[in-house]
Protein backbone atom coordinates (compact mmCIF):
# COMPACT_ATOMS: atom_id res chain seq x y z
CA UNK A 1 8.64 -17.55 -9.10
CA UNK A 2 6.13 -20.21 -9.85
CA UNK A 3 3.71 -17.93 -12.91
CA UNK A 4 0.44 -18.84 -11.11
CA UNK A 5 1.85 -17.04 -8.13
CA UNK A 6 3.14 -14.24 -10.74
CA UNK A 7 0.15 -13.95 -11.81
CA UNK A 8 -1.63 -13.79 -8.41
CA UNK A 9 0.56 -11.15 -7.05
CA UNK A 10 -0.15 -9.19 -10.15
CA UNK A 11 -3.63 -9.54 -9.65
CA UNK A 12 -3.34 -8.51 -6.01
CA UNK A 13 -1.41 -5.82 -6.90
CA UNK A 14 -3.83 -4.65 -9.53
CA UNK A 15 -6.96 -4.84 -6.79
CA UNK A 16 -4.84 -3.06 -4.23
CA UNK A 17 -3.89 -0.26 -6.71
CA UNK A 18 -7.52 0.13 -7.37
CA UNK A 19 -8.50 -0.05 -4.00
CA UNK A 20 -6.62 2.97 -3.07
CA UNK A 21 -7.38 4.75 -6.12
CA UNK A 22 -10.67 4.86 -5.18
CA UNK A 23 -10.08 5.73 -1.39
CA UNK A 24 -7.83 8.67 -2.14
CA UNK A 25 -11.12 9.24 -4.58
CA UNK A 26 -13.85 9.22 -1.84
CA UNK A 27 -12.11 10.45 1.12
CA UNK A 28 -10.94 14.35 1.30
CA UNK A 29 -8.35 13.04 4.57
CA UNK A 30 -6.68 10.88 2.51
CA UNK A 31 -6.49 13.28 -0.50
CA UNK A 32 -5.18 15.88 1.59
CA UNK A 33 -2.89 13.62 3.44
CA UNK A 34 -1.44 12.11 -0.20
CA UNK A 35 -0.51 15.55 -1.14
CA UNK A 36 1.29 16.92 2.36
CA UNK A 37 3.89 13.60 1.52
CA UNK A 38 4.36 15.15 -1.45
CA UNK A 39 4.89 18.58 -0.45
CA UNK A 40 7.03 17.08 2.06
CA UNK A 41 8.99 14.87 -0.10
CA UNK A 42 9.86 18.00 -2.23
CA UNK A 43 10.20 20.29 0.96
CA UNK A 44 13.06 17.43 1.93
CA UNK A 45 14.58 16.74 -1.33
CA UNK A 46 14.98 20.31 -1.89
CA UNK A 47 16.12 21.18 1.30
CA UNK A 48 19.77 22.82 1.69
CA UNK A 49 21.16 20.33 4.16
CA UNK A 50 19.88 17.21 2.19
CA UNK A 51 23.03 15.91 1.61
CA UNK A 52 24.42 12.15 0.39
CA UNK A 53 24.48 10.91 3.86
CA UNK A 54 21.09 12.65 4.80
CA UNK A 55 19.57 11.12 1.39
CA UNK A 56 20.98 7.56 2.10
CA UNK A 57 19.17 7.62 5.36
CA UNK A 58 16.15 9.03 3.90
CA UNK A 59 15.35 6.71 0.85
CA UNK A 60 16.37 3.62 3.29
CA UNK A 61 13.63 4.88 5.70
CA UNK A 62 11.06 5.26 2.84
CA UNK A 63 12.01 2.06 0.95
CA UNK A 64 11.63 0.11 4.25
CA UNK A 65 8.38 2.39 5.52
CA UNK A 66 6.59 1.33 1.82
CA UNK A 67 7.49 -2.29 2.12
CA UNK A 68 6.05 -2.45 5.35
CA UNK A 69 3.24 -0.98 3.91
CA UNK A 70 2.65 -2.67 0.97
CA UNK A 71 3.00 -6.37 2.72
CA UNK A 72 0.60 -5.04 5.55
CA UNK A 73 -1.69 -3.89 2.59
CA UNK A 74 -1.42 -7.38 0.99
CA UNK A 75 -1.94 -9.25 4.35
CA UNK A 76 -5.01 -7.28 5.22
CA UNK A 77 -6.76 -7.66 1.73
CA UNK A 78 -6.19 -11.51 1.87
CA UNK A 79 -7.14 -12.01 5.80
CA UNK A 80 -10.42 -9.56 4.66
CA UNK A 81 -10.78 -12.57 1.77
CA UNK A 82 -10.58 -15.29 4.00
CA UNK A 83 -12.86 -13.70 6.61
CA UNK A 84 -15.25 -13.12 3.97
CA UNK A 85 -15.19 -17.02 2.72
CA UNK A 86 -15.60 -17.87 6.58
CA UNK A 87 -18.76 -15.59 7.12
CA UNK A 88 -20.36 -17.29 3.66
CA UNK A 89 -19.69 -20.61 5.37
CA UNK A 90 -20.93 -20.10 8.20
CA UNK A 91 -23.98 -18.49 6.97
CA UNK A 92 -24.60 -21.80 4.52
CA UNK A 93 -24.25 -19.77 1.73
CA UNK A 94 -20.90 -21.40 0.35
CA UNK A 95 -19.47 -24.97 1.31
């Protein structure tokens, strides 16, 4: 990868980090909903019948679940920048 698009995507990554940082911060819901996945997590993980097959399916539902969060994350934040530069046009404020 190109390193101005390294750079961006660190960048983004960064913003969106901080982003929810400071949502889990403000908001009690999403405290409280952060810490039932990880009482769940451990709940599963330590779970008699979690097996190898059981964990295989398990970690390929999360990896998937997180990448389809993460790249609707990213998509939001930059249609939420573009949006932004549209509204600033249209109000005259930007060209």
């Amino acid at each position: 990868m190109e390193l101005w698009k390294e750079s961006l995507q660190t960048a983004l990554n960064e913003r969106l980090d901080a982003a929810f940082a400071e949502l889990a911060e403000s908001n009690p819901a999403v405290r409280e909903a952060v810490k039932q996945q990880r009482d769940a997590s451990v709940l599963v993980k330590d779970h008699p019948k979690y097996d190898n097959e059981l964990k295989q399916i398990v970690d390929s539902y999360f990896e998937a679940m997180q990448l389809l969060l993460g790249e609707y994350s990213r998509h939001l934040y930059i249609q939420g920048a573009k949006d932004c530069v549209a509204v600033l046009r249209e109000l005259g404020v930007i060209k």
